[in-house]
PDB file of N, CA and C in Angstrom:
ATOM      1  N   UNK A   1      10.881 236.038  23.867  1.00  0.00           N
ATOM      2  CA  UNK A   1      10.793 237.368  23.311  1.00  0.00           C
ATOM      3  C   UNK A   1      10.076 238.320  24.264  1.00  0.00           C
ATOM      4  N   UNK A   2       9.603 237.617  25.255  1.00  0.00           N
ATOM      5  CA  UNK A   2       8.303 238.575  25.957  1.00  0.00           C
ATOM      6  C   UNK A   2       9.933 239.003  26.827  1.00  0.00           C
ATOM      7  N   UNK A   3      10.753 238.613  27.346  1.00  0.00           N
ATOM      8  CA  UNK A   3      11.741 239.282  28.417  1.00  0.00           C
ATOM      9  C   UNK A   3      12.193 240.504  27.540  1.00  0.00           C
ATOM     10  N   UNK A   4      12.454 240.337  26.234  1.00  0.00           N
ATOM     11  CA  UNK A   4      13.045 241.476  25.341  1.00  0.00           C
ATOM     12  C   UNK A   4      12.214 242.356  24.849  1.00  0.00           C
ATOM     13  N   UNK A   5      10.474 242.839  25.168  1.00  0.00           N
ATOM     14  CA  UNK A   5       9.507 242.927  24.294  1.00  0.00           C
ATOM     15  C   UNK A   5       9.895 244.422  23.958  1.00  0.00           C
ATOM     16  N   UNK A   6      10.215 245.467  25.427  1.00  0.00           N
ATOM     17  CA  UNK A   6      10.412 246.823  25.535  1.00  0.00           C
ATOM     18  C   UNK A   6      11.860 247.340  24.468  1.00  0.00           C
ATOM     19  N   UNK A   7      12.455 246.074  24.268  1.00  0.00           N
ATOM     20  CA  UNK A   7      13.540 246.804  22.950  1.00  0.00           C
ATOM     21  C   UNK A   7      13.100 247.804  21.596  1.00  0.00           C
ATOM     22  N   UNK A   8      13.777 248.672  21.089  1.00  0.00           N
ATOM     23  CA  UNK A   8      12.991 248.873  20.373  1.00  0.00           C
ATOM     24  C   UNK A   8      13.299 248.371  19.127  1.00  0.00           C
ATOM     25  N   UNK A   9      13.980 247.205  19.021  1.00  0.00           N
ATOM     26  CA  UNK A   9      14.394 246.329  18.439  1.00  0.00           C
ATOM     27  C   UNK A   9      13.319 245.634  17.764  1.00  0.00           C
ATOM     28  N   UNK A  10      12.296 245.104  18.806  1.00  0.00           N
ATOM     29  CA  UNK A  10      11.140 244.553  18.555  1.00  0.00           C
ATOM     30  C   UNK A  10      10.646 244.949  17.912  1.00  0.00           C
ATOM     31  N   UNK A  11      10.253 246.271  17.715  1.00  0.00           N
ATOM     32  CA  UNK A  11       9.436 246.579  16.348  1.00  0.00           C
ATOM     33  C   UNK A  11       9.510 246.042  15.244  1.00  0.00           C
ATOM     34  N   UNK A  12      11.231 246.364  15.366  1.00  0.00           N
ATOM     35  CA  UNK A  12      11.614 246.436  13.706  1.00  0.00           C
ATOM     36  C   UNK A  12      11.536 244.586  13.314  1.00  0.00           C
ATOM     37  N   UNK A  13      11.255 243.735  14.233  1.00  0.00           N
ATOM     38  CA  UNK A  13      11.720 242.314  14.075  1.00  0.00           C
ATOM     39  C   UNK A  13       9.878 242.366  13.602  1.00  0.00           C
ATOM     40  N   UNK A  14       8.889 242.840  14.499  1.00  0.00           N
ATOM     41  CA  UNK A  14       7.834 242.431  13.951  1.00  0.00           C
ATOM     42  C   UNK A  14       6.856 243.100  12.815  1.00  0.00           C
ATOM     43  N   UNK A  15       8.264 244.392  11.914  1.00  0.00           N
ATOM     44  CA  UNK A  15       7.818 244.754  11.095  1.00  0.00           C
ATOM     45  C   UNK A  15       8.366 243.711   9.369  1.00  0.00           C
ATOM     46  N   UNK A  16       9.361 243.392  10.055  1.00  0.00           N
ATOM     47  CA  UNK A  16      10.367 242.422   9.012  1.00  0.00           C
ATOM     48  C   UNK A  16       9.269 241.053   9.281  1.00  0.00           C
ATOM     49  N   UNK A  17       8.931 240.667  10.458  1.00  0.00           N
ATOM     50  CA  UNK A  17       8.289 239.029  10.227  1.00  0.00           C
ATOM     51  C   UNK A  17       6.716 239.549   9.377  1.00  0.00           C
ATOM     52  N   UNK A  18       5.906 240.874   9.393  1.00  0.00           N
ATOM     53  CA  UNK A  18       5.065 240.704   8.887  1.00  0.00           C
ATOM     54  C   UNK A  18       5.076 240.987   7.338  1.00  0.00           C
ATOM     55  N   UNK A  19       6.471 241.543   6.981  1.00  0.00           N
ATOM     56  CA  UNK A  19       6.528 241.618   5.891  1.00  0.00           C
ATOM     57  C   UNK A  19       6.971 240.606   5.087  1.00  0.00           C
ATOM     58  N   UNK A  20       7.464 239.312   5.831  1.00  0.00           N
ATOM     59  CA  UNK A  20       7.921 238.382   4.996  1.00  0.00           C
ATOM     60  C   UNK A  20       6.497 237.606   4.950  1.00  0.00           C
ATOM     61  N   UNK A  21       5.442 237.353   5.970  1.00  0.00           N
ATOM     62  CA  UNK A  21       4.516 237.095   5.514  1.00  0.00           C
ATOM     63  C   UNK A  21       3.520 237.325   4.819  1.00  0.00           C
ATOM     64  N   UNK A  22       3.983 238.669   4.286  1.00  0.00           N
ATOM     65  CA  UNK A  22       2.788 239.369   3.227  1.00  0.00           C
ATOM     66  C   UNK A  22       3.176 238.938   1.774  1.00  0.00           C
ATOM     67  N   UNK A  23       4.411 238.512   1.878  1.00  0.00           N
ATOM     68  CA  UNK A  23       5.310 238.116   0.690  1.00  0.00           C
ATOM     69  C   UNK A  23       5.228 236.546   0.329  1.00  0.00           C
ATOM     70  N   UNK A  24       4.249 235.961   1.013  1.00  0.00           N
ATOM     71  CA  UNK A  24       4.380 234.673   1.271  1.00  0.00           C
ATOM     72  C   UNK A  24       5.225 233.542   1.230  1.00  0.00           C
ATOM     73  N   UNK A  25       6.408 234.272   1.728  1.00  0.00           N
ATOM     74  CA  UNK A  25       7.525 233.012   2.583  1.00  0.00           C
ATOM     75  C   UNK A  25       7.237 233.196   4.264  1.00  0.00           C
ATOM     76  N   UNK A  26       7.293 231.249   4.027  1.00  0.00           N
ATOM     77  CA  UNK A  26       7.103 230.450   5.326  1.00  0.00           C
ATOM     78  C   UNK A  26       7.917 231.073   6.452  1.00  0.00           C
ATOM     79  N   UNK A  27       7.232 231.874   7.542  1.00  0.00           N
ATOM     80  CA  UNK A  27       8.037 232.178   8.763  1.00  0.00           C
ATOM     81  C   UNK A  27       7.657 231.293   9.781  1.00  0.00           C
ATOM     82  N   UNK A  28       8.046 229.783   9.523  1.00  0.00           N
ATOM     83  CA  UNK A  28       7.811 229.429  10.897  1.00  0.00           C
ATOM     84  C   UNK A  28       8.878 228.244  11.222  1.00  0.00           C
ATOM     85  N   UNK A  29       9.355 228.342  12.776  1.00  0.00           N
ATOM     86  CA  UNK A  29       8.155 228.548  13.259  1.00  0.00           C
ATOM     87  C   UNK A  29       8.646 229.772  13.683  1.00  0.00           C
ATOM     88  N   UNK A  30       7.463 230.411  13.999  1.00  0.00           N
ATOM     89  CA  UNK A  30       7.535 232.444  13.842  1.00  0.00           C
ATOM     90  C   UNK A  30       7.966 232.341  15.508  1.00  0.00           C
ATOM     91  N   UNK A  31       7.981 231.898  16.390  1.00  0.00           N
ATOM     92  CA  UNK A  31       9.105 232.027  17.542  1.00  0.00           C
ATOM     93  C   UNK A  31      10.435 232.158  17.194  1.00  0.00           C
ATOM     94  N   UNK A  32      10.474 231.274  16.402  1.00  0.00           N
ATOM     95  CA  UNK A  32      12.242 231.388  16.253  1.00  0.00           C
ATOM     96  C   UNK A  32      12.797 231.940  15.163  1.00  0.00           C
ATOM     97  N   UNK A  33      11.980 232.117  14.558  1.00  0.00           N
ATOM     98  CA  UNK A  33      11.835 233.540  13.501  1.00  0.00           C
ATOM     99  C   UNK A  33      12.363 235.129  14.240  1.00  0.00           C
ATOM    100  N   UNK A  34      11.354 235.079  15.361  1.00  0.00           N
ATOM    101  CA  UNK A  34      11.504 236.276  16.163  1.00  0.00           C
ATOM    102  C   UNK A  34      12.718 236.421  16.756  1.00  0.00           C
ATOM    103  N   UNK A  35      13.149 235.136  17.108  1.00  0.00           N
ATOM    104  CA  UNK A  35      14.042 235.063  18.283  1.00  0.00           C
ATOM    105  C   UNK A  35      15.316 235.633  16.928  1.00  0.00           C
ATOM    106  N   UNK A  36      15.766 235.047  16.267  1.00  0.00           N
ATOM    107  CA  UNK A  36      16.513 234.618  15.446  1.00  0.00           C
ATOM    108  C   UNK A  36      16.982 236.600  15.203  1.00  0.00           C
ATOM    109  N   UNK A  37      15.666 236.847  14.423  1.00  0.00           N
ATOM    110  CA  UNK A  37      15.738 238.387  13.862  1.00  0.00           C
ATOM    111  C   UNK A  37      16.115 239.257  15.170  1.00  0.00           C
ATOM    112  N   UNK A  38      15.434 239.124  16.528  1.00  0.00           N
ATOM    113  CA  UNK A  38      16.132 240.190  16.814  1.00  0.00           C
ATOM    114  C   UNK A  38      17.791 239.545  17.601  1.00  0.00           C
ATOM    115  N   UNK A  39      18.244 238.483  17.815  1.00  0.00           N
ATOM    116  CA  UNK A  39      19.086 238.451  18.212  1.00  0.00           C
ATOM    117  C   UNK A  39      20.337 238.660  16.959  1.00  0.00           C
ATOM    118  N   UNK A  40      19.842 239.163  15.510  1.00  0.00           N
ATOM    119  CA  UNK A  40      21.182 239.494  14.206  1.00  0.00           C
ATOM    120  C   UNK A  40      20.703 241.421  14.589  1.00  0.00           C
ATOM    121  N   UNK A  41      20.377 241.932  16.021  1.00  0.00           N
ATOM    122  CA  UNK A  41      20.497 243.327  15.839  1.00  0.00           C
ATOM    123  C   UNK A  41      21.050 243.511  16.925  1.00  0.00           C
ATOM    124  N   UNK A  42      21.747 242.656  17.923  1.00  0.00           N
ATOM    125  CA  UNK A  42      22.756 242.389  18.708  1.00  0.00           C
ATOM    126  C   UNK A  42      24.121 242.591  18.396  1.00  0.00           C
ATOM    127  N   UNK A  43      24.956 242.725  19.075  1.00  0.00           N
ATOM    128  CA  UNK A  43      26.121 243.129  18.240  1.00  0.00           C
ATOM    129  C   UNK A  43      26.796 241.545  18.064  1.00  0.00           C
ATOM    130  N   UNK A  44      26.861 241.089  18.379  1.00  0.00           N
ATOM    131  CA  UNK A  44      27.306 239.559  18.141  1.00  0.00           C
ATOM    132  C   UNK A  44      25.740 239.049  17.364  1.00  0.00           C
ATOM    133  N   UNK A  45      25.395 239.463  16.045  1.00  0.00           N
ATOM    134  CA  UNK A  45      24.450 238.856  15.078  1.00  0.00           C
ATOM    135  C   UNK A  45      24.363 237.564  15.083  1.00  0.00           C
ATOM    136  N   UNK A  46      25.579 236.908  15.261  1.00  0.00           N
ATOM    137  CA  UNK A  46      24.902 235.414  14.501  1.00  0.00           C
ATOM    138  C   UNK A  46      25.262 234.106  15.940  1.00  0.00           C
ATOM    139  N   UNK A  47      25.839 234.537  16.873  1.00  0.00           N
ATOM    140  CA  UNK A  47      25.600 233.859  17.961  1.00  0.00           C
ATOM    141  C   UNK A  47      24.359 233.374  18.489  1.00  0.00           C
ATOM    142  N   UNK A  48      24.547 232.163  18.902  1.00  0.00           N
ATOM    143  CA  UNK A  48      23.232 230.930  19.189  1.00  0.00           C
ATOM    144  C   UNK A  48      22.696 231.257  20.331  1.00  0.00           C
ATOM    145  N   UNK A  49      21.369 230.838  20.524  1.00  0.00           N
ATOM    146  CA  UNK A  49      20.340 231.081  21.492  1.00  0.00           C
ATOM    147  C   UNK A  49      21.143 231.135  23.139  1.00  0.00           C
ATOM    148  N   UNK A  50      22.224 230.077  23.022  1.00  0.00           N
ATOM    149  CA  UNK A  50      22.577 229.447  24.195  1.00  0.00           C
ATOM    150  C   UNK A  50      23.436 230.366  25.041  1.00  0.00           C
ATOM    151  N   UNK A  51      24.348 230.698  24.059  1.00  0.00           N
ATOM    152  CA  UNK A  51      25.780 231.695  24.105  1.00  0.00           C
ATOM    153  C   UNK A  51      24.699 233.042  24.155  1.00  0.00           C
ATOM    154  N   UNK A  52      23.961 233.443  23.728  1.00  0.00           N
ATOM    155  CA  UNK A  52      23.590 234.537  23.459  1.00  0.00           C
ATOM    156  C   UNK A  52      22.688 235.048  25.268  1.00  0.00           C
ATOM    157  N   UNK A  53      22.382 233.568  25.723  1.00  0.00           N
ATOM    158  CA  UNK A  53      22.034 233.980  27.470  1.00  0.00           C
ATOM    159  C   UNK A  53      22.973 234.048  28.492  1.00  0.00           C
ATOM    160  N   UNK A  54      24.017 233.397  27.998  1.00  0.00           N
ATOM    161  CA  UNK A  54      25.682 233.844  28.691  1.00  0.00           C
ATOM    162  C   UNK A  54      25.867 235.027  28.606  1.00  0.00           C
ATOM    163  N   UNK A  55      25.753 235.664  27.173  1.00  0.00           N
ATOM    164  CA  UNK A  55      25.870 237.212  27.432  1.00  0.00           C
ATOM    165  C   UNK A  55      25.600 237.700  27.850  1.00  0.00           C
ATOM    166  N   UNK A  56      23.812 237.345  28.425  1.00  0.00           N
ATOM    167  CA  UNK A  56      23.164 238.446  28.747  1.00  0.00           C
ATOM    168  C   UNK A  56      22.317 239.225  27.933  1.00  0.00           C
ATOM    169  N   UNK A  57      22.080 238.502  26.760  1.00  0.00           N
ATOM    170  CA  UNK A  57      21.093 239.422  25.472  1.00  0.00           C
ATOM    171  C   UNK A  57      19.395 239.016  26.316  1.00  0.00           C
ATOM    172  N   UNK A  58      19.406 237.853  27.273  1.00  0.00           N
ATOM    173  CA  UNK A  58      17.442 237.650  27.719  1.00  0.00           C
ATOM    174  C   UNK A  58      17.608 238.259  29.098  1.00  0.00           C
ATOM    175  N   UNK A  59      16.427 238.946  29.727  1.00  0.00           N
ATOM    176  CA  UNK A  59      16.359 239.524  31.111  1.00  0.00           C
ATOM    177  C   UNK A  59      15.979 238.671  31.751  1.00  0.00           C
ATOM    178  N   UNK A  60      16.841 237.496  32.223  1.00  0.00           N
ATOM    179  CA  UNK A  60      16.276 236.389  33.491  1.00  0.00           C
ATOM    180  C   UNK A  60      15.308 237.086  33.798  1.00  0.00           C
ATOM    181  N   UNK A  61      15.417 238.335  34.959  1.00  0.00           N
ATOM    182  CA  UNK A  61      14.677 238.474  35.481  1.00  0.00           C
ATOM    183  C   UNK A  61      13.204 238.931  35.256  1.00  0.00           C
ATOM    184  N   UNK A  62      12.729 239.169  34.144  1.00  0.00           N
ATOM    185  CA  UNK A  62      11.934 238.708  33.882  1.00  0.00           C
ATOM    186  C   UNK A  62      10.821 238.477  34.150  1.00  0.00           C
ATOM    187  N   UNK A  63       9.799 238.294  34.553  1.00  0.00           N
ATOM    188  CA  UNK A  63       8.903 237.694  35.168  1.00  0.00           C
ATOM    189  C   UNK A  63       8.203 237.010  34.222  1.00  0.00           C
ATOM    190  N   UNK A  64       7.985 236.695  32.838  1.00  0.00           N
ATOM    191  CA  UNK A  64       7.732 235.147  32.086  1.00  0.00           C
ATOM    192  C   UNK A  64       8.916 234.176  32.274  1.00  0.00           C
ATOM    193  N   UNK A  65       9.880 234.517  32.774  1.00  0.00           N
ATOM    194  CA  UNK A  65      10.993 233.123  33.241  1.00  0.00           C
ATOM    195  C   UNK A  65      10.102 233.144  34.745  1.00  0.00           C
ATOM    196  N   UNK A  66       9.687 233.468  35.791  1.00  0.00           N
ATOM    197  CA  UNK A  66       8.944 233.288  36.873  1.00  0.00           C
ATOM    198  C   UNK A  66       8.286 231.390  37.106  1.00  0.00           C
ATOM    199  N   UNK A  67       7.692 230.992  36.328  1.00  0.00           N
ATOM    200  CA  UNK A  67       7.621 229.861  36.223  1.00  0.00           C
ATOM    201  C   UNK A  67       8.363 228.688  36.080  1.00  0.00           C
ATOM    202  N   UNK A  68       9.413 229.103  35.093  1.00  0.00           N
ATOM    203  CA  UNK A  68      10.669 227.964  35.193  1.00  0.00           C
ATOM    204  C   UNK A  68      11.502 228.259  35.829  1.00  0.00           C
ATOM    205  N   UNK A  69      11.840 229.058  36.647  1.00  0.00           N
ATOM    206  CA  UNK A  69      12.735 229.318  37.748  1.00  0.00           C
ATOM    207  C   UNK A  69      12.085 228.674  38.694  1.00  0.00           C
ATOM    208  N   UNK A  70      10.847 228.467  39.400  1.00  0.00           N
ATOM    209  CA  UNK A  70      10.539 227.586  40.234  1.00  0.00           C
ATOM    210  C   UNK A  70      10.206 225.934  40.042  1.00  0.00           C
ATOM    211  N   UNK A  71       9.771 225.754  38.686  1.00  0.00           N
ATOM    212  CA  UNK A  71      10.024 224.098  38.230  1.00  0.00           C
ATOM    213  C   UNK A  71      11.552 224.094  38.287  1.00  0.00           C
ATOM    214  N   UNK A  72      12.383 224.782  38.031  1.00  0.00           N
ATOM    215  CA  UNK A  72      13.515 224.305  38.445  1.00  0.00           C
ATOM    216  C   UNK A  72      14.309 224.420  39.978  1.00  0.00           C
ATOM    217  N   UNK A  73      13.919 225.479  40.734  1.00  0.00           N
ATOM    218  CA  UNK A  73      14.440 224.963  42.168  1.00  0.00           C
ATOM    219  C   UNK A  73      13.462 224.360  42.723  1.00  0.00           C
ATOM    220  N   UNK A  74      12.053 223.574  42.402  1.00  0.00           N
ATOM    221  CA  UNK A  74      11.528 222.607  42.800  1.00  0.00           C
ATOM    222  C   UNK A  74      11.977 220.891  42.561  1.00  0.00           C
ATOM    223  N   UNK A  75      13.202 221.318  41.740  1.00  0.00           N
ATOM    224  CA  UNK A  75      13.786 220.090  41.308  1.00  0.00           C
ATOM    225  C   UNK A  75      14.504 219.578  42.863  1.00  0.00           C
TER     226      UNK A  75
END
């Protein structure tokens, strides 16, 4: 979520996760809570984490992917 944080998407995902916790239903785990909510304000809503980085919905570039981009060409 940190590659997507500047959406202004995000808000609205961490105005919906705090309202389901004020309501006391279980948001967890609240990563994939997050992930989940803002990837149904995508235009392909209900496409999976996996398909959804094929598209292009996470910013590789990034710099919190910075770390696993080098555990992985250290492979």
């Amino acid at each position: 979520m940190e590659s997507v944080a500047a959406d202004p998407a995000v808000q609205c995902v961490d105005a919906f996760v705090d309202c389901i916790k004020s309501k006391g239903f279980a948001a967890k785990p609240l990563p994939k809570v997050r992930a989940r909510a803002w990837l149904a304000t995508r235009p392909k809503p209900d496409i999976p984490v996996g398909p959804a980085a094929r598209e292009g919905y996470w910013n590789f570039d990034h710099a919190c992917f910075d770390l696993i981009k080098a555990f992985i060409r250290a492979l």
